[in-house]
PDB file of N, CA and C in Angstrom:
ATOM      1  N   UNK A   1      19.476 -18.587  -3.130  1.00  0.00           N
ATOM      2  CA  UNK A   1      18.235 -18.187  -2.493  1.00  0.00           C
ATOM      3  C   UNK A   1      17.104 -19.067  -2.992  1.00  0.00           C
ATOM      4  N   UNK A   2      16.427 -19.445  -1.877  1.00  0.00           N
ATOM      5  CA  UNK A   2      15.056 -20.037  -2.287  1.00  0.00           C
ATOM      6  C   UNK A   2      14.465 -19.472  -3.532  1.00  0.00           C
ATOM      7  N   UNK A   3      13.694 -19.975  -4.447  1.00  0.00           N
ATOM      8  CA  UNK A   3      12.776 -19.412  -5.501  1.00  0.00           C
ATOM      9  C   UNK A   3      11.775 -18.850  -4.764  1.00  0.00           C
ATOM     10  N   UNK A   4      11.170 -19.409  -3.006  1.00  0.00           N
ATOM     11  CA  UNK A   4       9.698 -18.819  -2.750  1.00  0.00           C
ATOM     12  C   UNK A   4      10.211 -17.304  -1.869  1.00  0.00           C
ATOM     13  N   UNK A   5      11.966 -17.322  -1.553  1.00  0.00           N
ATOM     14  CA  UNK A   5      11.982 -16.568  -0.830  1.00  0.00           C
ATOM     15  C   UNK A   5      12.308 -14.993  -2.291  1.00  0.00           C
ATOM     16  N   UNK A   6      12.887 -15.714  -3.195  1.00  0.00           N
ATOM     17  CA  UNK A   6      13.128 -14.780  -4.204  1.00  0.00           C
ATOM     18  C   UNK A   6      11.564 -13.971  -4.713  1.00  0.00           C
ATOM     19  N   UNK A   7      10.568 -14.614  -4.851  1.00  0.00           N
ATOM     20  CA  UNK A   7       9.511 -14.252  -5.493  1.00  0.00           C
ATOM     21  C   UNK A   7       9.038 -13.509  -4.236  1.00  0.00           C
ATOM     22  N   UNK A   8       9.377 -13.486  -3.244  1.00  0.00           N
ATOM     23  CA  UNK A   8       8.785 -12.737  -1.872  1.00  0.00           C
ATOM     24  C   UNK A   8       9.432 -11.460  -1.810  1.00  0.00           C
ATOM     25  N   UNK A   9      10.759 -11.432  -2.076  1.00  0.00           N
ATOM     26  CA  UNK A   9      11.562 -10.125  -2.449  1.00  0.00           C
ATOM     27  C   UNK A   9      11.460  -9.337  -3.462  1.00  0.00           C
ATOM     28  N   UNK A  10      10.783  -9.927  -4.671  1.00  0.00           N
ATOM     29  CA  UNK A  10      10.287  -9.582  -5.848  1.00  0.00           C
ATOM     30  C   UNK A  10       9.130  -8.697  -5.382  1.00  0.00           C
ATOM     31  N   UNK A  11       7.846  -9.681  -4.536  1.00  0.00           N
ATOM     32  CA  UNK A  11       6.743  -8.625  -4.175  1.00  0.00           C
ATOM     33  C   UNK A  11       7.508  -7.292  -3.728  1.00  0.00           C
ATOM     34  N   UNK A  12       7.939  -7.350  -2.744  1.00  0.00           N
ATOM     35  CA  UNK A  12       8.203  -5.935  -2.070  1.00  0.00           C
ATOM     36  C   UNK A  12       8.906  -5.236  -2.422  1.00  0.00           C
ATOM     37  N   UNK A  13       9.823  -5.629  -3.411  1.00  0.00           N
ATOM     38  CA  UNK A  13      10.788  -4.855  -4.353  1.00  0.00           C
ATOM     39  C   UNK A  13       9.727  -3.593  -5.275  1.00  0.00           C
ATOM     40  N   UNK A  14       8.659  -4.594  -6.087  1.00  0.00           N
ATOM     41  CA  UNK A  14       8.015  -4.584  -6.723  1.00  0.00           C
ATOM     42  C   UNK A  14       7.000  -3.187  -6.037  1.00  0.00           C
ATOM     43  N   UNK A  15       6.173  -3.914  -4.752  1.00  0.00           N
ATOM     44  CA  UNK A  15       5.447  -2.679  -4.016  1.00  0.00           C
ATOM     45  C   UNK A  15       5.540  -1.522  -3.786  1.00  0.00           C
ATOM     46  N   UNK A  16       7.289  -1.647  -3.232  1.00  0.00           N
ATOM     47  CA  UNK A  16       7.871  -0.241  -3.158  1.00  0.00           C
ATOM     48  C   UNK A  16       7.439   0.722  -4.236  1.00  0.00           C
ATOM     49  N   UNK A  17       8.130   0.259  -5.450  1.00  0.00           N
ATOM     50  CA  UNK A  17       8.392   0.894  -6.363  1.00  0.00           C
ATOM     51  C   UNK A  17       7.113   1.318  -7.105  1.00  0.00           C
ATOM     52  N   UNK A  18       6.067   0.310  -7.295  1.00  0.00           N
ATOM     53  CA  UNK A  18       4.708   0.754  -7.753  1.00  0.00           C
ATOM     54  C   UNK A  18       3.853   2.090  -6.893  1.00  0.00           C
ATOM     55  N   UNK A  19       3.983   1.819  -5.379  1.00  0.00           N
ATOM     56  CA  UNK A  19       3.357   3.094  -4.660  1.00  0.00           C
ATOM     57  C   UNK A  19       3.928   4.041  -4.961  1.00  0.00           C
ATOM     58  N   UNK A  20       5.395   4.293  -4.981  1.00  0.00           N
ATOM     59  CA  UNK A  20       6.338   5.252  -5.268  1.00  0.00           C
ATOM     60  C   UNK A  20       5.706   6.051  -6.473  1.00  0.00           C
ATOM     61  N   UNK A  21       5.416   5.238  -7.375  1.00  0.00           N
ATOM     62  CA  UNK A  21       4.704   5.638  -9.169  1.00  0.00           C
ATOM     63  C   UNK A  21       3.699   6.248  -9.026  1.00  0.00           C
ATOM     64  N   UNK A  22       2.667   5.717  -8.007  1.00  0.00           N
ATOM     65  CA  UNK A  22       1.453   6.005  -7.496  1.00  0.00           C
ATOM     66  C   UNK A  22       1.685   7.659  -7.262  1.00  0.00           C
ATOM     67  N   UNK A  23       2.324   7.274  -6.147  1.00  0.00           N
ATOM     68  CA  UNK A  23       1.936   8.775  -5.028  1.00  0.00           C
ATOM     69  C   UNK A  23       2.682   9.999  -6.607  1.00  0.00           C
ATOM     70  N   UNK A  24       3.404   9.676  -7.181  1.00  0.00           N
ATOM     71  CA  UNK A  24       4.686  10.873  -7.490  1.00  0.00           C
ATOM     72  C   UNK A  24       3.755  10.634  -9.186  1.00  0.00           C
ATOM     73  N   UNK A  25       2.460  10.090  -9.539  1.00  0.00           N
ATOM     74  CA  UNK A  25       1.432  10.137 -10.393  1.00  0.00           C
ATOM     75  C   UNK A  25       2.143   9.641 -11.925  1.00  0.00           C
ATOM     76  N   UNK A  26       2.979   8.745 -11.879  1.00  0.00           N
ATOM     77  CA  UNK A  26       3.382   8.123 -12.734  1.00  0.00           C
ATOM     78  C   UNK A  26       2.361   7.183 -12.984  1.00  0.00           C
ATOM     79  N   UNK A  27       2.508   6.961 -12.243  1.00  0.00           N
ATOM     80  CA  UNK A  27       0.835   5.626 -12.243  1.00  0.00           C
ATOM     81  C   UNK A  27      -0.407   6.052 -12.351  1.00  0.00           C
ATOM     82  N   UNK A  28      -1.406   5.680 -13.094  1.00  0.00           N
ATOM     83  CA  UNK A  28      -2.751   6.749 -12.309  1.00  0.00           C
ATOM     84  C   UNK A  28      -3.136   6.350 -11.224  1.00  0.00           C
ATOM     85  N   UNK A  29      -3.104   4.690 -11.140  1.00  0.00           N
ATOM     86  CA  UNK A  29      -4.098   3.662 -10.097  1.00  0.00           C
ATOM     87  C   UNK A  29      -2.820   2.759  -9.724  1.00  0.00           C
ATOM     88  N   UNK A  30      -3.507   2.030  -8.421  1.00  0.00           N
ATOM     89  CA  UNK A  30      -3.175   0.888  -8.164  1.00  0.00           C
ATOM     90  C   UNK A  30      -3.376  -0.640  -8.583  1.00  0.00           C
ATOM     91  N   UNK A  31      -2.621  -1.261  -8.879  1.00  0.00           N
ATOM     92  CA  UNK A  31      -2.529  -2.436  -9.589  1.00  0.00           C
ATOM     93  C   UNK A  31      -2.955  -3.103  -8.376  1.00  0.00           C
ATOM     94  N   UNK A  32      -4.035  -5.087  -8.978  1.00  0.00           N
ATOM     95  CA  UNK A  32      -4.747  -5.344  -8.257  1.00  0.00           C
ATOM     96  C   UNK A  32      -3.467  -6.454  -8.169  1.00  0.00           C
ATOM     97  N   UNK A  33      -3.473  -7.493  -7.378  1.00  0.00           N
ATOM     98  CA  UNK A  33      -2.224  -8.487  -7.030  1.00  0.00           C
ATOM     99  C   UNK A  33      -1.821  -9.170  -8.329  1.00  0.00           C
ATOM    100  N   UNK A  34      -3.817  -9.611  -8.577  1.00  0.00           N
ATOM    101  CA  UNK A  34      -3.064 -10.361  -9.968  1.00  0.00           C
ATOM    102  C   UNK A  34      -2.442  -9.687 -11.122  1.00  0.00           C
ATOM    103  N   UNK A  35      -2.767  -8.543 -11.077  1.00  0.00           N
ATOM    104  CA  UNK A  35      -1.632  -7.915 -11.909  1.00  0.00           C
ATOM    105  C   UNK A  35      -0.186  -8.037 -11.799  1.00  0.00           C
ATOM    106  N   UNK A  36       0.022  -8.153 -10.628  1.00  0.00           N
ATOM    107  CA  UNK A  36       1.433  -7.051  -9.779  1.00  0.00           C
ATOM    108  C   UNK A  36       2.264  -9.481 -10.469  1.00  0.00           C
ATOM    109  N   UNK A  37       0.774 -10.145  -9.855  1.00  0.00           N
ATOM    110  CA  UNK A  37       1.602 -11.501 -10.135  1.00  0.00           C
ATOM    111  C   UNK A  37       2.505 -11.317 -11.744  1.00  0.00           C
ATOM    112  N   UNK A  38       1.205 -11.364 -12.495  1.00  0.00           N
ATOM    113  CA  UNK A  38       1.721 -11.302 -13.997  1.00  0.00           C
ATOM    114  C   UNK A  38       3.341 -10.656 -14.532  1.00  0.00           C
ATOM    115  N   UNK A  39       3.283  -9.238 -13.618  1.00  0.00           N
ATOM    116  CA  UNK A  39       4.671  -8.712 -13.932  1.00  0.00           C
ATOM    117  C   UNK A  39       5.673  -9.662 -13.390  1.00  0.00           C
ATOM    118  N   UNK A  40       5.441 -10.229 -11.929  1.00  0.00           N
ATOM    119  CA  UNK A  40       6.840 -11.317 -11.611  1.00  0.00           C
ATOM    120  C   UNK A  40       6.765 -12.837 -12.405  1.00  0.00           C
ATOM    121  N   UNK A  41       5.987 -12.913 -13.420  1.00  0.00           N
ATOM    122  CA  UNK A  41       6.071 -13.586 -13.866  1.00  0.00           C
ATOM    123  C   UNK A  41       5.478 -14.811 -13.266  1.00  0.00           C
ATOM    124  N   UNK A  42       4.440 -14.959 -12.246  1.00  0.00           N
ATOM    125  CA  UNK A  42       3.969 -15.825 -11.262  1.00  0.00           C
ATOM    126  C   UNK A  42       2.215 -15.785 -11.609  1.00  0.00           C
ATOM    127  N   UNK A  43       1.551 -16.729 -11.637  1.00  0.00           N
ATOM    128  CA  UNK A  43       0.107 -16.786 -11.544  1.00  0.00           C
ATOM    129  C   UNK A  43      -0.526 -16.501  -9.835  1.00  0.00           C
ATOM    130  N   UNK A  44      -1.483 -15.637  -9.820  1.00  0.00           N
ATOM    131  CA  UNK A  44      -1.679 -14.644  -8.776  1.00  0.00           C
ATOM    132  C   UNK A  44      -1.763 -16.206  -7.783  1.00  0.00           C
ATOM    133  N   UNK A  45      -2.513 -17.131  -7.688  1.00  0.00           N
ATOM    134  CA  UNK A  45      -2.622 -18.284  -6.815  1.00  0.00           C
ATOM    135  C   UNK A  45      -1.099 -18.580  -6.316  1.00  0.00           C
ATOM    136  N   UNK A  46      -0.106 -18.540  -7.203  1.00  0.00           N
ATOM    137  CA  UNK A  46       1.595 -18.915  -6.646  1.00  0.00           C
ATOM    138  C   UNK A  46       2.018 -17.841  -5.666  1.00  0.00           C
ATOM    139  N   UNK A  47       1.468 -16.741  -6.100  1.00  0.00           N
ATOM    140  CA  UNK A  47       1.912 -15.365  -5.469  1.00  0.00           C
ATOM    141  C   UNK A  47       1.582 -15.501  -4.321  1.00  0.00           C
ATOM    142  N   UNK A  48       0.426 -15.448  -4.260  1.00  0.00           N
ATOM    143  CA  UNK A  48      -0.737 -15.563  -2.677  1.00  0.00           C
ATOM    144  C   UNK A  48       0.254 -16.815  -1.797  1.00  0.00           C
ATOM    145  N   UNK A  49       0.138 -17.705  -2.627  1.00  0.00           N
ATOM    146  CA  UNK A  49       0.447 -19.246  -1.531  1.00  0.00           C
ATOM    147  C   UNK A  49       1.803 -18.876  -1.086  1.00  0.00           C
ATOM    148  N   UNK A  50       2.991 -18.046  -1.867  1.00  0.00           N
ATOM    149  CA  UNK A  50       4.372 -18.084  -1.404  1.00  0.00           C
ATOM    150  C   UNK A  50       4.566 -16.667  -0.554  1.00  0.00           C
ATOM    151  N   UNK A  51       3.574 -15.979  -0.664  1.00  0.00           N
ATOM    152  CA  UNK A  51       3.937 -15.080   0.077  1.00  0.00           C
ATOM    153  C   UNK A  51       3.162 -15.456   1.785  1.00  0.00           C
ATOM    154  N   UNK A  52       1.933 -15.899   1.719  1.00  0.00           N
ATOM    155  CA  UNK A  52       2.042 -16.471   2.647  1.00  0.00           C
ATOM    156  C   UNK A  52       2.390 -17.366   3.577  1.00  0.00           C
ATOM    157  N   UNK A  53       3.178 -18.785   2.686  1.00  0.00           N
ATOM    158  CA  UNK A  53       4.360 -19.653   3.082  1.00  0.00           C
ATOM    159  C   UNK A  53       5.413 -18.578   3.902  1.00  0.00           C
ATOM    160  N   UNK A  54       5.980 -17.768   3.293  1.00  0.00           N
ATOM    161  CA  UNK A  54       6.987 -17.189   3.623  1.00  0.00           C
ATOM    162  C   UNK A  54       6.690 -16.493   5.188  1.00  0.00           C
ATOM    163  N   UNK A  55       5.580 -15.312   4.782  1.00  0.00           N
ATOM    164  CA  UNK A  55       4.945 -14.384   5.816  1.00  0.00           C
ATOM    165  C   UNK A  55       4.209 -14.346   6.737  1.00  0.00           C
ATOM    166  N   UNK A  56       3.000 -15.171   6.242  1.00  0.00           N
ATOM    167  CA  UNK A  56       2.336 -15.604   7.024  1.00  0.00           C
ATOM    168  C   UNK A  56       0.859 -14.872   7.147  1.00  0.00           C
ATOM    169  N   UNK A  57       1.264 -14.009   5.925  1.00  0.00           N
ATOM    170  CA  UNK A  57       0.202 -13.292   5.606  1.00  0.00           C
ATOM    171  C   UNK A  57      -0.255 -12.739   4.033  1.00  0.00           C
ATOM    172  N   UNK A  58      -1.502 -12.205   4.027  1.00  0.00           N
ATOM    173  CA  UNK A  58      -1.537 -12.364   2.584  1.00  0.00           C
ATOM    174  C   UNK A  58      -1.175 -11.084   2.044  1.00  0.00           C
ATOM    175  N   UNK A  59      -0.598 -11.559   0.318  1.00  0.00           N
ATOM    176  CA  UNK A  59       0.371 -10.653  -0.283  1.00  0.00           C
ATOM    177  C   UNK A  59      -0.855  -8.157   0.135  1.00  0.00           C
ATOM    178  N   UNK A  60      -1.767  -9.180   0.216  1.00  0.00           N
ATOM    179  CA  UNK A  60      -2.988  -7.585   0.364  1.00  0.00           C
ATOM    180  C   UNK A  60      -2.506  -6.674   1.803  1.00  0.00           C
ATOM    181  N   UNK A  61      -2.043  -7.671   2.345  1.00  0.00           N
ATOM    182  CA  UNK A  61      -2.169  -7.179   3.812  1.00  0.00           C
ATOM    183  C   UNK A  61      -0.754  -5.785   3.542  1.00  0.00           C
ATOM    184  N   UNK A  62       0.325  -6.852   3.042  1.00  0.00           N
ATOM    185  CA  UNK A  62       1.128  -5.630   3.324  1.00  0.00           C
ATOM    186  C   UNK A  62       0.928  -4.408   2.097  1.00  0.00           C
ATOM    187  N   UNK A  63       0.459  -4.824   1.205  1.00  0.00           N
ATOM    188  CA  UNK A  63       0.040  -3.967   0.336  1.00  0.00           C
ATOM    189  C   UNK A  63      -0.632  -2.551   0.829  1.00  0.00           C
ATOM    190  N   UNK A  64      -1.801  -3.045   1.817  1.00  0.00           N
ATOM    191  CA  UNK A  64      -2.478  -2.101   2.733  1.00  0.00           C
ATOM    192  C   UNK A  64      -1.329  -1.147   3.542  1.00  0.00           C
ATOM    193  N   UNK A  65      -0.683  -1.999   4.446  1.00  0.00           N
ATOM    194  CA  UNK A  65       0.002  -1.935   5.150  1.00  0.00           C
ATOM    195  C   UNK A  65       1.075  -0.817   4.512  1.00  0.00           C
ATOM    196  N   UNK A  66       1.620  -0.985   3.428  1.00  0.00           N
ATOM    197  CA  UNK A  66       2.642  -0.025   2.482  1.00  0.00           C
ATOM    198  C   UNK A  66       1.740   1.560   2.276  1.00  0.00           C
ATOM    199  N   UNK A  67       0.686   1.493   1.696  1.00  0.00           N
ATOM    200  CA  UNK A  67       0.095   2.436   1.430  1.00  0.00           C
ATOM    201  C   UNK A  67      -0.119   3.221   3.102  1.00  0.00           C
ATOM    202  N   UNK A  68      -0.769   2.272   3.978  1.00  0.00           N
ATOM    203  CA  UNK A  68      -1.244   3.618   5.249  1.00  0.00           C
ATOM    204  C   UNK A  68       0.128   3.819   5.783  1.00  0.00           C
ATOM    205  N   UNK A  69       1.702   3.569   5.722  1.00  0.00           N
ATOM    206  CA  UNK A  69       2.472   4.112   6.268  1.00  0.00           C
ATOM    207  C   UNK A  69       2.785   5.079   5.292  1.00  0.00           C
ATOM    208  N   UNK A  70       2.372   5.243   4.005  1.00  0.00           N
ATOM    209  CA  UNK A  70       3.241   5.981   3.220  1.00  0.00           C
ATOM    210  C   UNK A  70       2.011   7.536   3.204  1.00  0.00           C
ATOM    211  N   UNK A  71       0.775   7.213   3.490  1.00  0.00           N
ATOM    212  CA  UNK A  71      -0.121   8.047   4.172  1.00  0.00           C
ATOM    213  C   UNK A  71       0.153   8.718   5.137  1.00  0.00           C
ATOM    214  N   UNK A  72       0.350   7.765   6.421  1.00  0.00           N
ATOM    215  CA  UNK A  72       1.081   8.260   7.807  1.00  0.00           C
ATOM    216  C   UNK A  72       1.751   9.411   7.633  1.00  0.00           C
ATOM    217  N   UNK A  73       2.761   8.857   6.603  1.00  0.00           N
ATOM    218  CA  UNK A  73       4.476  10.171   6.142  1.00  0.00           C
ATOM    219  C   UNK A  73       3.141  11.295   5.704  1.00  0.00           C
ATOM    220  N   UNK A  74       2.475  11.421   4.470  1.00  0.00           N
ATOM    221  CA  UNK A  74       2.381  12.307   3.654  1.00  0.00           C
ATOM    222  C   UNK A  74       1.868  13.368   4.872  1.00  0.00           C
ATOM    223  N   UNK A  75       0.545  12.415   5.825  1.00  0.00           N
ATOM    224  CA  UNK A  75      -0.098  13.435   6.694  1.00  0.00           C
ATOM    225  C   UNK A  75       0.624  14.048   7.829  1.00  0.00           C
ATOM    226  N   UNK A  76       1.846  13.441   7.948  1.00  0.00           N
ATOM    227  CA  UNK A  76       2.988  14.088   9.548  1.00  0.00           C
ATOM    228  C   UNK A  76       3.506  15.023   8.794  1.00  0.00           C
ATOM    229  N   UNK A  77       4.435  15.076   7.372  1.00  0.00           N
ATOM    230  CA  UNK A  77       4.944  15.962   6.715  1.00  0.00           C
ATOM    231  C   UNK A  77       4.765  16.736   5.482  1.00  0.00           C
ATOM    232  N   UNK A  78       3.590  16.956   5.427  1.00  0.00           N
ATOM    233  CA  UNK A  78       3.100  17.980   4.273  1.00  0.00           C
ATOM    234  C   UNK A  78       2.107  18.569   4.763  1.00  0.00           C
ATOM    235  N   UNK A  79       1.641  19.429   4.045  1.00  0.00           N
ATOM    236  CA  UNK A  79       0.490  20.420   4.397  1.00  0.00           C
ATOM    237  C   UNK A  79      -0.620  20.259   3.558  1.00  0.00           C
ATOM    238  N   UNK A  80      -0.802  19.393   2.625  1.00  0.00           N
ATOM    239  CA  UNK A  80      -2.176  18.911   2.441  1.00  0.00           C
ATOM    240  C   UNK A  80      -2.921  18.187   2.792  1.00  0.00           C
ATOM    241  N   UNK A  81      -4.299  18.011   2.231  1.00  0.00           N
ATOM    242  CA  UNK A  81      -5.292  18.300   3.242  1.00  0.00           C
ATOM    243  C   UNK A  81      -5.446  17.070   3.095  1.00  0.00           C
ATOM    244  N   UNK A  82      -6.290  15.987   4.213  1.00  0.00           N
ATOM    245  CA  UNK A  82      -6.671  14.349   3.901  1.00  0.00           C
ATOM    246  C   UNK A  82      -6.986  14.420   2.689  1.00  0.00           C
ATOM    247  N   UNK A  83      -8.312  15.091   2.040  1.00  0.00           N
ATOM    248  CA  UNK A  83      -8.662  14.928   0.806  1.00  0.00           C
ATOM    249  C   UNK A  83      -7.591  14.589  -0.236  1.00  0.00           C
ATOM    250  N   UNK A  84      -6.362  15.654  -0.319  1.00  0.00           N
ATOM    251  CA  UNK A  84      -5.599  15.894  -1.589  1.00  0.00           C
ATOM    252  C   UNK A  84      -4.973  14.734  -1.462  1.00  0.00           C
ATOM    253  N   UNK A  85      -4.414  14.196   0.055  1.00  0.00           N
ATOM    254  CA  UNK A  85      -3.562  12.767   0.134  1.00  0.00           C
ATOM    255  C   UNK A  85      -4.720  11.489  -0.389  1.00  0.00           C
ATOM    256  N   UNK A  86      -5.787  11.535  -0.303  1.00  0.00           N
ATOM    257  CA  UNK A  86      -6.548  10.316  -0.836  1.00  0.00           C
ATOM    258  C   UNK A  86      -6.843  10.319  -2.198  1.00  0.00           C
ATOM    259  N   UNK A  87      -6.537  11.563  -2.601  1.00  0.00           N
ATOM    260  CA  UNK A  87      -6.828  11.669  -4.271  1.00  0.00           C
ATOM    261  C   UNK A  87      -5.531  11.050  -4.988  1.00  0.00           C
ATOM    262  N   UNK A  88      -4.312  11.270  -4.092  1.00  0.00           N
ATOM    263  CA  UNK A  88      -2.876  11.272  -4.275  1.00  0.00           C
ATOM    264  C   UNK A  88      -3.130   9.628  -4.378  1.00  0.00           C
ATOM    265  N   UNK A  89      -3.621   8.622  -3.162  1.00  0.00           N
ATOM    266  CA  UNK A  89      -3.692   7.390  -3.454  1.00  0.00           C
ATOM    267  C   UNK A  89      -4.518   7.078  -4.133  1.00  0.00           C
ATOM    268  N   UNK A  90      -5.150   7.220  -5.249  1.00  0.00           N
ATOM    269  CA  UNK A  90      -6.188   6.947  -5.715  1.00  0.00           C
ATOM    270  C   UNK A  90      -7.414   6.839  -5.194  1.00  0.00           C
ATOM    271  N   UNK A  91      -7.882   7.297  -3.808  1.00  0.00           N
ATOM    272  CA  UNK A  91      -8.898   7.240  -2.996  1.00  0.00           C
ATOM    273  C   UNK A  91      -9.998   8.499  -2.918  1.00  0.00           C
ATOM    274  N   UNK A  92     -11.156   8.260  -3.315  1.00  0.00           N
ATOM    275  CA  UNK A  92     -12.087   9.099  -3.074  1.00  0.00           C
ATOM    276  C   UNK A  92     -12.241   9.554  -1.472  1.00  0.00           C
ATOM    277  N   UNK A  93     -12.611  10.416  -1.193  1.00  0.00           N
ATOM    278  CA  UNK A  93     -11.801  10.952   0.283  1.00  0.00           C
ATOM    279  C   UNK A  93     -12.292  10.240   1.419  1.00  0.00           C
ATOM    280  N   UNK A  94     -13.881   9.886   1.391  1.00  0.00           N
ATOM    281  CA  UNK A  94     -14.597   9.198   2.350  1.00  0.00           C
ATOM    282  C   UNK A  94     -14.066   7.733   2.305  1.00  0.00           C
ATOM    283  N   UNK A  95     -13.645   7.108   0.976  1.00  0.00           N
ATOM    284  CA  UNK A  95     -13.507   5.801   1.787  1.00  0.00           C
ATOM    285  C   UNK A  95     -12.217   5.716   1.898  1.00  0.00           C
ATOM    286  N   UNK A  96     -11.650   6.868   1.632  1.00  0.00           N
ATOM    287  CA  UNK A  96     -10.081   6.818   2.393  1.00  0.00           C
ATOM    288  C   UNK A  96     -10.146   6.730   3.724  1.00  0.00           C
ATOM    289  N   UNK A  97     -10.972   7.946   4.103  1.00  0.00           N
ATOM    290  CA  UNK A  97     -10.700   8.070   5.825  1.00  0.00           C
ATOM    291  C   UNK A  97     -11.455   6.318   6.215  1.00  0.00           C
ATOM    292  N   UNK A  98     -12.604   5.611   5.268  1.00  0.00           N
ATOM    293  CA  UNK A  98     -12.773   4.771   6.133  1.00  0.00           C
ATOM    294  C   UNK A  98     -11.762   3.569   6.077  1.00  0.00           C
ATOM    295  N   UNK A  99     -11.123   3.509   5.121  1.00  0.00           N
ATOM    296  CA  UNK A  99      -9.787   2.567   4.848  1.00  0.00           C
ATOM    297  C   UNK A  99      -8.843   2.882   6.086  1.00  0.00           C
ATOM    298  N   UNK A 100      -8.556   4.276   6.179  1.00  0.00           N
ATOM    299  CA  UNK A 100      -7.338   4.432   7.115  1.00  0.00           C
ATOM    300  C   UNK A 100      -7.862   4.255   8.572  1.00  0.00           C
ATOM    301  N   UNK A 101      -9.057   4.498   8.908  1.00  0.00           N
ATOM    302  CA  UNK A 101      -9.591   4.404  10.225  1.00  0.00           C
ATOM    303  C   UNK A 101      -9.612   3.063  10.419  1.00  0.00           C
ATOM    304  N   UNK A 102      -9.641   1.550   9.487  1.00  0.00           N
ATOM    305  CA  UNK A 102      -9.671   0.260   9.755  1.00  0.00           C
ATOM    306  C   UNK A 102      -8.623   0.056   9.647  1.00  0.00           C
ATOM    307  N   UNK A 103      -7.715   1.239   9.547  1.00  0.00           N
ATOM    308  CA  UNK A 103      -6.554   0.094   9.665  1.00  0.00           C
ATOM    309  C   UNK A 103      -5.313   0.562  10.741  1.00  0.00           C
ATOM    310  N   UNK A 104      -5.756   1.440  11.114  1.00  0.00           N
ATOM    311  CA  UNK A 104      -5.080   2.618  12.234  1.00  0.00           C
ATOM    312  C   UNK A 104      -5.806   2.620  13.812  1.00  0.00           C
ATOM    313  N   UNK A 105      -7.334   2.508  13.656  1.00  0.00           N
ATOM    314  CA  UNK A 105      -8.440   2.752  14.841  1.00  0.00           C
ATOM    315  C   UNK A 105      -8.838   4.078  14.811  1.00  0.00           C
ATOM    316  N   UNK A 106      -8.239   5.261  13.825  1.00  0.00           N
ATOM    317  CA  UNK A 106      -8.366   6.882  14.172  1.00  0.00           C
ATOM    318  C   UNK A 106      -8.555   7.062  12.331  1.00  0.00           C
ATOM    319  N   UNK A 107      -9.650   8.039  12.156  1.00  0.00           N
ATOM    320  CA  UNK A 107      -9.513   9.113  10.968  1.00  0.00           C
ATOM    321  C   UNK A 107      -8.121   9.617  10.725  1.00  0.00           C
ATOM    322  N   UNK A 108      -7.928   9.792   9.425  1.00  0.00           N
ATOM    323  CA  UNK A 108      -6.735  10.361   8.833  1.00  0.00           C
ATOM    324  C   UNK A 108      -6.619  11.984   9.576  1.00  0.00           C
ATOM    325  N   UNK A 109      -7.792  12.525   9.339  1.00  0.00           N
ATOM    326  CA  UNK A 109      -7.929  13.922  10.522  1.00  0.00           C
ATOM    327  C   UNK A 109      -7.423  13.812  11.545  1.00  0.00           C
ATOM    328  N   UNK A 110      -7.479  12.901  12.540  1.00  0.00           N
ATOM    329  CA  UNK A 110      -7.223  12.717  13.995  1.00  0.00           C
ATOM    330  C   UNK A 110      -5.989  12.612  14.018  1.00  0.00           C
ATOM    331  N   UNK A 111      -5.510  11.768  12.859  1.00  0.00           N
ATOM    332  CA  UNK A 111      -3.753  11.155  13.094  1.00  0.00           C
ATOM    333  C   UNK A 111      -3.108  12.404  12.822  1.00  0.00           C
ATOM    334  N   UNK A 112      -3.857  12.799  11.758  1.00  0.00           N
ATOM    335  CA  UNK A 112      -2.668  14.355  11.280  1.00  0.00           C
ATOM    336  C   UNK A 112      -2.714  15.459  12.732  1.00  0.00           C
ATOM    337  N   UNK A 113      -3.658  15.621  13.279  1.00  0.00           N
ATOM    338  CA  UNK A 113      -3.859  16.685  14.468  1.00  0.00           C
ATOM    339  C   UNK A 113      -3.211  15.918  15.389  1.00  0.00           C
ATOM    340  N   UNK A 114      -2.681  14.622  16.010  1.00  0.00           N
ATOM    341  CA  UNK A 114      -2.249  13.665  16.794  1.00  0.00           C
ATOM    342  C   UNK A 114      -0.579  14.376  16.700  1.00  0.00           C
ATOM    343  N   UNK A 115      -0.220  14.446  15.239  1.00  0.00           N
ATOM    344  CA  UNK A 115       1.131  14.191  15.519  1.00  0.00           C
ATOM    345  C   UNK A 115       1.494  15.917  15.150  1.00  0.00           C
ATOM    346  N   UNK A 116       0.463  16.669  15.676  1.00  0.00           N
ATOM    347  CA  UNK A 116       0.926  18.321  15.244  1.00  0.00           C
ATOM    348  C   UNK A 116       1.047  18.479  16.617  1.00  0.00           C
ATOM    349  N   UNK A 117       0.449  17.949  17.455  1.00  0.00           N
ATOM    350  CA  UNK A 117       0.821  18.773  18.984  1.00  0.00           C
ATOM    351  C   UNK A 117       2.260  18.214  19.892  1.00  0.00           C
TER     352      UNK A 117
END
């Protein structure tokens, strides 16, 4: 395997498993990239350039991208409230809903009432 495609499998190996820590409060917070670089052993500039070589996008995007599907789940199948799920991601509740509304087009409210009817 490529080294840029290995260090690309590393991110998302890596992502998984950090949100996972997150949501289930092993973690308190979210780690910023250049952190997440340091653990693969990569300087955050190698990280960025190979994940976008590879993807075509930057290592943040799917980062985002990981968190509002794993949001999506919490708000289709649980019964707490937006608030408790943005506290759950480390998000103060308002700029959760405005995080998830840029990245969805709808409030976390709307999506959860969307997929109850």
């Amino acid at each position: 395997m490529k080294r840029s495609k290995e260090i690309t499998s590393q991110y998302f190996d890596f992502l998984e498993k950090h949100i996972q820590d997150v949501i289930s409060g092993e973690v308190s917070e979210f780690m910023e990239v250049n952190e997440i670089a340091g653990k693969l052993a990569v300087s955050h500039t190698h990280l960025t350039d190979t994940i976008k070589k590879e993807t075509g996008q930057h290592p943040c995007y799917f980062y985002d991208e990981k968190i509002i599907h794993e949001a999506q789940k919490m708000l289709e199948n649980s019964d707490k409230s937006v608030a408790e799920i943005a506290r759950t991601f480390t998000y103060d509740p308002s700029n959760f809903s405005k995080f998830f509304k840029k990245m969805t087009g709808m409030t976390p409210g709307k999506f959860k009432i969307s997929k109850e009817i």
